[in-house]
Protein backbone atom coordinates (compact mmCIF):
# COMPACT_ATOMS: atom_id res chain seq x y z
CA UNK A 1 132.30 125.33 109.22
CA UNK A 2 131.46 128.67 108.63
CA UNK A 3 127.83 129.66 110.43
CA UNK A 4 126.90 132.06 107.47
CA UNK A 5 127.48 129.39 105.18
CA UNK A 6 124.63 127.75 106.24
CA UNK A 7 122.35 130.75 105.58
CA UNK A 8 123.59 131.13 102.22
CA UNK A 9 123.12 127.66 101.43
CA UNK A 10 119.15 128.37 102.02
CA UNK A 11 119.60 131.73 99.44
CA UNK A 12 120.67 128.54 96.79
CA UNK A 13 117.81 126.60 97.60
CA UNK A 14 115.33 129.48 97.49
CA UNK A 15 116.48 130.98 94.38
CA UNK A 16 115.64 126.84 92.14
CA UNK A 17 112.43 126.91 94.44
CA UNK A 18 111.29 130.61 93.08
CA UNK A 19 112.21 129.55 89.49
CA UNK A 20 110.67 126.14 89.72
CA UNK A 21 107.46 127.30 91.26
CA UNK A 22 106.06 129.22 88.34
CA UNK A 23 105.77 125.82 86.81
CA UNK A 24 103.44 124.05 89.34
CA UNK A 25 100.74 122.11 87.48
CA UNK A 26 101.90 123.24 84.10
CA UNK A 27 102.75 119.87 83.14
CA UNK A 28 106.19 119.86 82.45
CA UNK A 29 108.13 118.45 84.68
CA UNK A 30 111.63 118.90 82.44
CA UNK A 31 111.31 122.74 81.83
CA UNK A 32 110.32 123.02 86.00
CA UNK A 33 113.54 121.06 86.84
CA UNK A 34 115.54 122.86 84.28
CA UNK A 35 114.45 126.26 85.98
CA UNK A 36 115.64 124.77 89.17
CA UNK A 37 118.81 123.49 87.89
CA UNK A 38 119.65 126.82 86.13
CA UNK A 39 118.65 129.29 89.36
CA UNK A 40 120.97 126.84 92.08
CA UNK A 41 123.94 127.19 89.43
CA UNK A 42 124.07 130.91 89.40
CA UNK A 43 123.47 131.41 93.23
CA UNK A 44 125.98 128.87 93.78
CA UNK A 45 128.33 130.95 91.70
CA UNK A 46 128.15 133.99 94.63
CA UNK A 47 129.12 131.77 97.23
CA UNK A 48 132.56 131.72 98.85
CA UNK A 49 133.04 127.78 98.67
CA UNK A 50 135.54 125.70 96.77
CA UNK A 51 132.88 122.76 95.83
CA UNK A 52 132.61 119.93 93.92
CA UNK A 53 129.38 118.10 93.35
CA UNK A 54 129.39 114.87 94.70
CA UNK A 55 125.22 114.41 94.06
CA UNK A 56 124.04 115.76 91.36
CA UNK A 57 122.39 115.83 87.93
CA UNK A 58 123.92 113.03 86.19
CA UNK A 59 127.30 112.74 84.95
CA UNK A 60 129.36 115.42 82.68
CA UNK A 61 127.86 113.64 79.38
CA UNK A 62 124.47 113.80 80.65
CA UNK A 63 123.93 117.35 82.04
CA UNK A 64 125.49 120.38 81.22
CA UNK A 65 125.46 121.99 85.25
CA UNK A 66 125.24 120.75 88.50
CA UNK A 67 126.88 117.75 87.33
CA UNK A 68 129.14 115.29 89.32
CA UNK A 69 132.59 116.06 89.74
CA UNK A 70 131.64 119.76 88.54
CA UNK A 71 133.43 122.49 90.64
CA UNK A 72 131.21 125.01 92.11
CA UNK A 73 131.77 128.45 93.71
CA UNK A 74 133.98 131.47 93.91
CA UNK A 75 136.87 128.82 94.51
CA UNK A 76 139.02 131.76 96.39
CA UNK A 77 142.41 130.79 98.23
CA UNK A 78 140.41 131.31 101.11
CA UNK A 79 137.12 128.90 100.06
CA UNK A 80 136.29 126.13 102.48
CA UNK A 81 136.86 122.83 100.28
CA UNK A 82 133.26 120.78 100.23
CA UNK A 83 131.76 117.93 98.87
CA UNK A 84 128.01 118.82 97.63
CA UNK A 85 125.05 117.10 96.78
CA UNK A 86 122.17 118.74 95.42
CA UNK A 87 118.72 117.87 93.94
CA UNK A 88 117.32 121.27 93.05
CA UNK A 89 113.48 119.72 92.55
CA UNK A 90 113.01 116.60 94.15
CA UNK A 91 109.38 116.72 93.32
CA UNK A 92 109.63 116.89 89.35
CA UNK A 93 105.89 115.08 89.08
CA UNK A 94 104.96 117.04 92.19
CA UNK A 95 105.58 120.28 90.30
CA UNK A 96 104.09 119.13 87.16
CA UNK A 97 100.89 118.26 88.04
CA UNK A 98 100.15 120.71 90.80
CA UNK A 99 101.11 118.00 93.85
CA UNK A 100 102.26 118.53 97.49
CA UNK A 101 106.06 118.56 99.00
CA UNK A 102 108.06 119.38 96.24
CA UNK A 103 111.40 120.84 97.39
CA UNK A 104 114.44 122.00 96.34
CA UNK A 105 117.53 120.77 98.65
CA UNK A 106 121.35 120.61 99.11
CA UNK A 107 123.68 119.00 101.40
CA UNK A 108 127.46 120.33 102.31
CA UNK A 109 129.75 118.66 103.70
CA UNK A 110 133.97 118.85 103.65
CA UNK A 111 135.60 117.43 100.91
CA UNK A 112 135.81 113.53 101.29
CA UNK A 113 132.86 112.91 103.36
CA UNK A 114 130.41 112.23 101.50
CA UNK A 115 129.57 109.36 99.64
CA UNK A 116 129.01 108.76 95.84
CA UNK A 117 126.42 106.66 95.85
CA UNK A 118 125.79 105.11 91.91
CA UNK A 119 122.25 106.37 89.80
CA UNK A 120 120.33 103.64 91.19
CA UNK A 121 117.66 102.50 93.49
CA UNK A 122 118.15 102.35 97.22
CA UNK A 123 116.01 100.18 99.94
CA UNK A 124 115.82 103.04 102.26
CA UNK A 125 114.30 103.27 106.03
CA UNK A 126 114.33 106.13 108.74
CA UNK A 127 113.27 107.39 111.67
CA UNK A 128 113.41 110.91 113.87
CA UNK A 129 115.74 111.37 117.04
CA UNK A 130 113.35 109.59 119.78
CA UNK A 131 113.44 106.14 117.49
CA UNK A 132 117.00 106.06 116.44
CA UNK A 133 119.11 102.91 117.33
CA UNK A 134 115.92 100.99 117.09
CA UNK A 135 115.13 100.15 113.83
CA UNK A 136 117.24 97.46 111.55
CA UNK A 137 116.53 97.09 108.01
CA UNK A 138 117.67 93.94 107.07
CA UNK A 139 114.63 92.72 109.99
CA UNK A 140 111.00 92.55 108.88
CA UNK A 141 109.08 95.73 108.82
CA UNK A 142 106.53 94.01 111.53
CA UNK A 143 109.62 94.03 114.03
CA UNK A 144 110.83 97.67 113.04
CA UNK A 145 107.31 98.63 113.71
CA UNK A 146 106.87 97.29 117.11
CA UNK A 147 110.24 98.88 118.30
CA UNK A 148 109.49 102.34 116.92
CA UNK A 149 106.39 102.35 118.30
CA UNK A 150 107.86 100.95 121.78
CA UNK A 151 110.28 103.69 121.62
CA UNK A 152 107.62 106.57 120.83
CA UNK A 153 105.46 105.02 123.41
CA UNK A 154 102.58 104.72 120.75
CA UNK A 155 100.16 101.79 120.25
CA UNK A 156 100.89 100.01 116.63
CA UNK A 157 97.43 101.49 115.40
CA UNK A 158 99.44 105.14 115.60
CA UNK A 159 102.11 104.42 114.14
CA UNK A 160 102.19 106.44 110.61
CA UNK A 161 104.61 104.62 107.80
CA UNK A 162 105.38 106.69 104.41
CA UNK A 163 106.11 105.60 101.29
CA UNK A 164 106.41 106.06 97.48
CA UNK A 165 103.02 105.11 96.15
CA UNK A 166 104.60 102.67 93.56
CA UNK A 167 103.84 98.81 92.69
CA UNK A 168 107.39 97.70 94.40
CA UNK A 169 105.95 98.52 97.21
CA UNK A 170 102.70 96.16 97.36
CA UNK A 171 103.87 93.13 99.50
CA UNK A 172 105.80 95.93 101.86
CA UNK A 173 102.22 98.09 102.05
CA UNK A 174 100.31 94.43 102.63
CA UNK A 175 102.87 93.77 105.67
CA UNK A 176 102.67 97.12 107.21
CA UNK A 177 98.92 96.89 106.72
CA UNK A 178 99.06 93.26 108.43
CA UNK A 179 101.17 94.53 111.17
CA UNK A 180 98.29 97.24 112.25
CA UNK A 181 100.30 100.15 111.24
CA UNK A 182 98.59 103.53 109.07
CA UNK A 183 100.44 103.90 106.04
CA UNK A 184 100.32 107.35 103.94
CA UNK A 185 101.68 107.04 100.58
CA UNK A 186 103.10 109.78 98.35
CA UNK A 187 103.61 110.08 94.89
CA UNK A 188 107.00 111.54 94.52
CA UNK A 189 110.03 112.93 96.54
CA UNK A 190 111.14 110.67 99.18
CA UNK A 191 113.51 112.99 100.55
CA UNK A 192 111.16 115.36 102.52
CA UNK A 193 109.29 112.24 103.55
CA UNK A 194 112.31 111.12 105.26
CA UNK A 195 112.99 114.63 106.88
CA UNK A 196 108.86 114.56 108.35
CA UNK A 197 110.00 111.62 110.62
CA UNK A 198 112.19 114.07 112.65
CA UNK A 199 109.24 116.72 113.39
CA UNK A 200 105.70 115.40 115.80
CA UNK A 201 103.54 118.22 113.45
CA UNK A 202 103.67 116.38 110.68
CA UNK A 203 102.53 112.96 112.03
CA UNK A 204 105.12 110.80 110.18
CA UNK A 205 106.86 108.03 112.27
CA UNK A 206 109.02 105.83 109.43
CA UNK A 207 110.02 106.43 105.95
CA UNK A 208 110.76 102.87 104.01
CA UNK A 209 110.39 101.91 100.72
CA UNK A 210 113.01 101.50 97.22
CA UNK A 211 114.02 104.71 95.83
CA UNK A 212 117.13 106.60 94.28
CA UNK A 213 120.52 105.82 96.32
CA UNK A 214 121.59 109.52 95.22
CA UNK A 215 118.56 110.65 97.36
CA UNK A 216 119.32 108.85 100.39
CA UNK A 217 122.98 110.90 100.73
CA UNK A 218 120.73 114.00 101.09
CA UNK A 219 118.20 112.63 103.58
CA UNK A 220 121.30 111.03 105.57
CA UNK A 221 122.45 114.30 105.95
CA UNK A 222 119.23 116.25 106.81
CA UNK A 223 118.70 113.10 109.09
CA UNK A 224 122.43 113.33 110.72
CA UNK A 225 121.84 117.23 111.41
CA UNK A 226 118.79 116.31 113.56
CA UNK A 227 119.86 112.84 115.43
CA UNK A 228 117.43 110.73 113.10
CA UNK A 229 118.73 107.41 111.22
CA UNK A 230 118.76 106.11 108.08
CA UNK A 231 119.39 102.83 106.55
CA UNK A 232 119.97 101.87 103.19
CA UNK A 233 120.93 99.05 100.77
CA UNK A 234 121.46 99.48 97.27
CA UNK A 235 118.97 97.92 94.80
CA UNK A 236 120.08 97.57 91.44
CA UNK A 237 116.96 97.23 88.96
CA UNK A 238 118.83 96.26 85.92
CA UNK A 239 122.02 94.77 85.03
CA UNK A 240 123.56 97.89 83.73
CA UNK A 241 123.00 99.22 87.31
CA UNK A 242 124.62 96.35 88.88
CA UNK A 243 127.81 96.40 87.40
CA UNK A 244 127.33 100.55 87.55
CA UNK A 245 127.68 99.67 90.92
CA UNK A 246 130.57 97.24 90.88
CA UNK A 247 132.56 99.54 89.04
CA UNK A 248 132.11 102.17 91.38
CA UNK A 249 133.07 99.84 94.09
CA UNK A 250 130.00 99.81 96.13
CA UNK A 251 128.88 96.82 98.14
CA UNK A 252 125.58 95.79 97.09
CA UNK A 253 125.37 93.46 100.42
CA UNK A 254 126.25 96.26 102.82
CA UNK A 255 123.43 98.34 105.26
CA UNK A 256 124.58 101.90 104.71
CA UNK A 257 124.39 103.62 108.00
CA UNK A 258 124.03 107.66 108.10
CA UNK A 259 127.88 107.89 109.44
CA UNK A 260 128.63 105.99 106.05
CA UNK A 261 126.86 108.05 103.94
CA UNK A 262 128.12 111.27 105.63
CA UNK A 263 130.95 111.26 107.65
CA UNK A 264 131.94 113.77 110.35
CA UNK A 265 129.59 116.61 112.09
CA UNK A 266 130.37 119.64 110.19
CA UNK A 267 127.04 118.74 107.77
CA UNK A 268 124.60 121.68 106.58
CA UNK A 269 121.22 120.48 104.74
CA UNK A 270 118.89 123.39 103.50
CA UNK A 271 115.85 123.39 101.92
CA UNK A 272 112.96 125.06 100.26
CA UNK A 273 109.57 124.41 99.72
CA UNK A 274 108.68 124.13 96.01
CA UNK A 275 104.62 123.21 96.08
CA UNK A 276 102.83 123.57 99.49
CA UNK A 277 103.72 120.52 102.18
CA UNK A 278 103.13 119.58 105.71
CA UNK A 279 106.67 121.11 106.74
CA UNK A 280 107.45 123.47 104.40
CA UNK A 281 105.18 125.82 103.00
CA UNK A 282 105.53 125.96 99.16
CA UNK A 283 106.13 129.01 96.92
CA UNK A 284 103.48 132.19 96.76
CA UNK A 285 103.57 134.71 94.04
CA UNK A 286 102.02 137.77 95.24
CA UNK A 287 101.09 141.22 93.82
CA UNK A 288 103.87 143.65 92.70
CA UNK A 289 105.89 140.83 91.85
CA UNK A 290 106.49 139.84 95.53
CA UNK A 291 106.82 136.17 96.21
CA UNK A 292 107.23 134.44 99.35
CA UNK A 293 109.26 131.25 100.62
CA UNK A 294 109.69 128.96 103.55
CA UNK A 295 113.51 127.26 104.09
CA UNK A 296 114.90 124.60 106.46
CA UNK A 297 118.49 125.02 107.40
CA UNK A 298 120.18 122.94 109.42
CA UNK A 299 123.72 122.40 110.99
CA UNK A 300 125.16 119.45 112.50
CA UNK A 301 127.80 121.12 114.34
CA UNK A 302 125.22 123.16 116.63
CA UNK A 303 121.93 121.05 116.64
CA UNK A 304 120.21 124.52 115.27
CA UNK A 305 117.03 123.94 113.45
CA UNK A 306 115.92 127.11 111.56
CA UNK A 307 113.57 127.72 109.55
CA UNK A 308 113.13 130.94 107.41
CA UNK A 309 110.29 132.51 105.93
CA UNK A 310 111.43 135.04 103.27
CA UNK A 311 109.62 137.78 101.25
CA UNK A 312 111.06 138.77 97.96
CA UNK A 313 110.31 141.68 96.03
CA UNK A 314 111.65 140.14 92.82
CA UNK A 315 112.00 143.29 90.95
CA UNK A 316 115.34 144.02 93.00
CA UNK A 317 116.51 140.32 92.31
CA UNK A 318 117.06 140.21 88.32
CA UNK A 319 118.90 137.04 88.64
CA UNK A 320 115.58 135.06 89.61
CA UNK A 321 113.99 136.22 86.23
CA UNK A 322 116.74 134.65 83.86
């Protein structure tokens, strides 16, 4: 796949981060995602792929861009054909309310290769590159702790679990706790809480915890690009999401493994830091309407890890004030 694809991807993640930013701690989370949603579409519209969103806002009824099954791109004779999945502010509540690690990400991959996983919950774990092959999800969390923290050569007292801060999670937080493990929760956005497992300065180990199956394509991706793993089995919450799921033929007894999530190794994950995080630094509007931002882009194909820190003098970049 195309190397200056990759960099391009992280211009479509940094142009939803720039419009979502202005919104941090404004308290609406709709009008911050809709800024996002709106900035991705246009830069997507500059870039030489023939796309189709795989992961995305909803369905056609439900949002008018970035929706599944929407094509995306210039769409030339010459295009490379690719499946996408996007989330341009995972972090909506983040963003709102003035909160850490709010990003805006997308995932490429060719057409076919990516799965599409049904609007529902997802019981998700992961790990970085030195604990992969370890960890098993359908085995209890006190035996996926003592093998990742065998394989990171750590005592179980510094071992450091993540999770979405939500009441699902009680009896899981009251076994990790029982186990010896430190837990950090956070409030939104599992998707760059994943991505921490694969990088020692932020001091995450494992990401595990129920949230949305749509999510867990992107951080299989990010995860695949870097040698981490990620396990997931679909939770339906309601009824209507159960046979959502049935009708989509997906198997609600299966452990989806990162190779069935995302198949192949020509896989490119960017993204941009929305509100200020451990990883990524978020947005910074400056003086002479300069703003900064800091982007992850990664590619399978070559291991490369890159991360970008860009300075925009917005005045020469109408399209970011629409």
């Amino acid at each position: 796949m195309d190397r200056n694809l990759a960099l391009n991807l992280g211009r479509v993640t940094e142009a939803a981060a720039l419009a979502s930013a202005k919104f941090l701690g404004r308290g609406d989370k709709n009008a911050a995602d809709q800024a996002a949603v709106d900035a991705m579409r246009r830069m997507f519209d500059t870039v030489n792929i023939d796309g189709v969103v795989v992961i995305g806002e909803g369905e056609i009824d439900e949002a008018p861009m970035l929706y599944i099954g929407e094509q995306i791109g210039i769409a030339g004779p010459d295009s490379l054909k690719i499946d996408i999945a996007v989330d341009p502010l995972d972090g909506t509540s983040s963003i709102a309310f003035g909160r850490p690690d709010a990003v805006s990400v997308v995932a490429i991959a060719p057409r076919g290769c990516m799965l599409h996983a049904p609007d529902t919950y997802m019981n998700k774990i992961a790990v970085g590159p030195k604990a992969a092959g370890v960890i098993d999800i359908k085995k209890p969390i006190e035996e996926n702790i003592a093998n990742v923290a065998k394989a990171l050569d750590k005592d179980i007292s510094e071992v450091t679990i993540t999770m979405l801060d939500r009441p699902r999670h009680d009896k899981l937080a009251e076994d990790i706790r029982k186990a010896g493990a430190r837990i950090r929760m956070i409030t939104d956005g599992d998707v760059i809480a994943a991505i921490n497992t694969c990088f020692e300065n932020t001091g995450v180990d494992m990401m595990v915890g129920i949230g949305g199956a749509p999510e867990g394509v992107i951080t299989a991706a990010a995860l695949k690009c870097m040698g981490g793993e990620f396990q997931g089995i679909l939770h339906p919450a309601t009824d209507e999401q159960k046979q959502r799921c049935i009708e989509m033929g997906a198997d609600l007894n299966k452990v989806y493994k990162t190779d069935d999530l995302v198949k192949g190794d020509e896989i490119v994950f960017a993204a941009t830091g929305v509100s200020h995080g451990e990883l990524l630094q978020g947005v910074k509007y400056l003086e002479n309407n300069v703003a900064t931002t800091h982007t992850l882009v990664l590619r399978r194909e070559t291991g490369t890890i890159r991360f970008i820190e860009a300075t925009h003098k917005l005045d020469k970049k109408p399209e970011y004030a629409k």
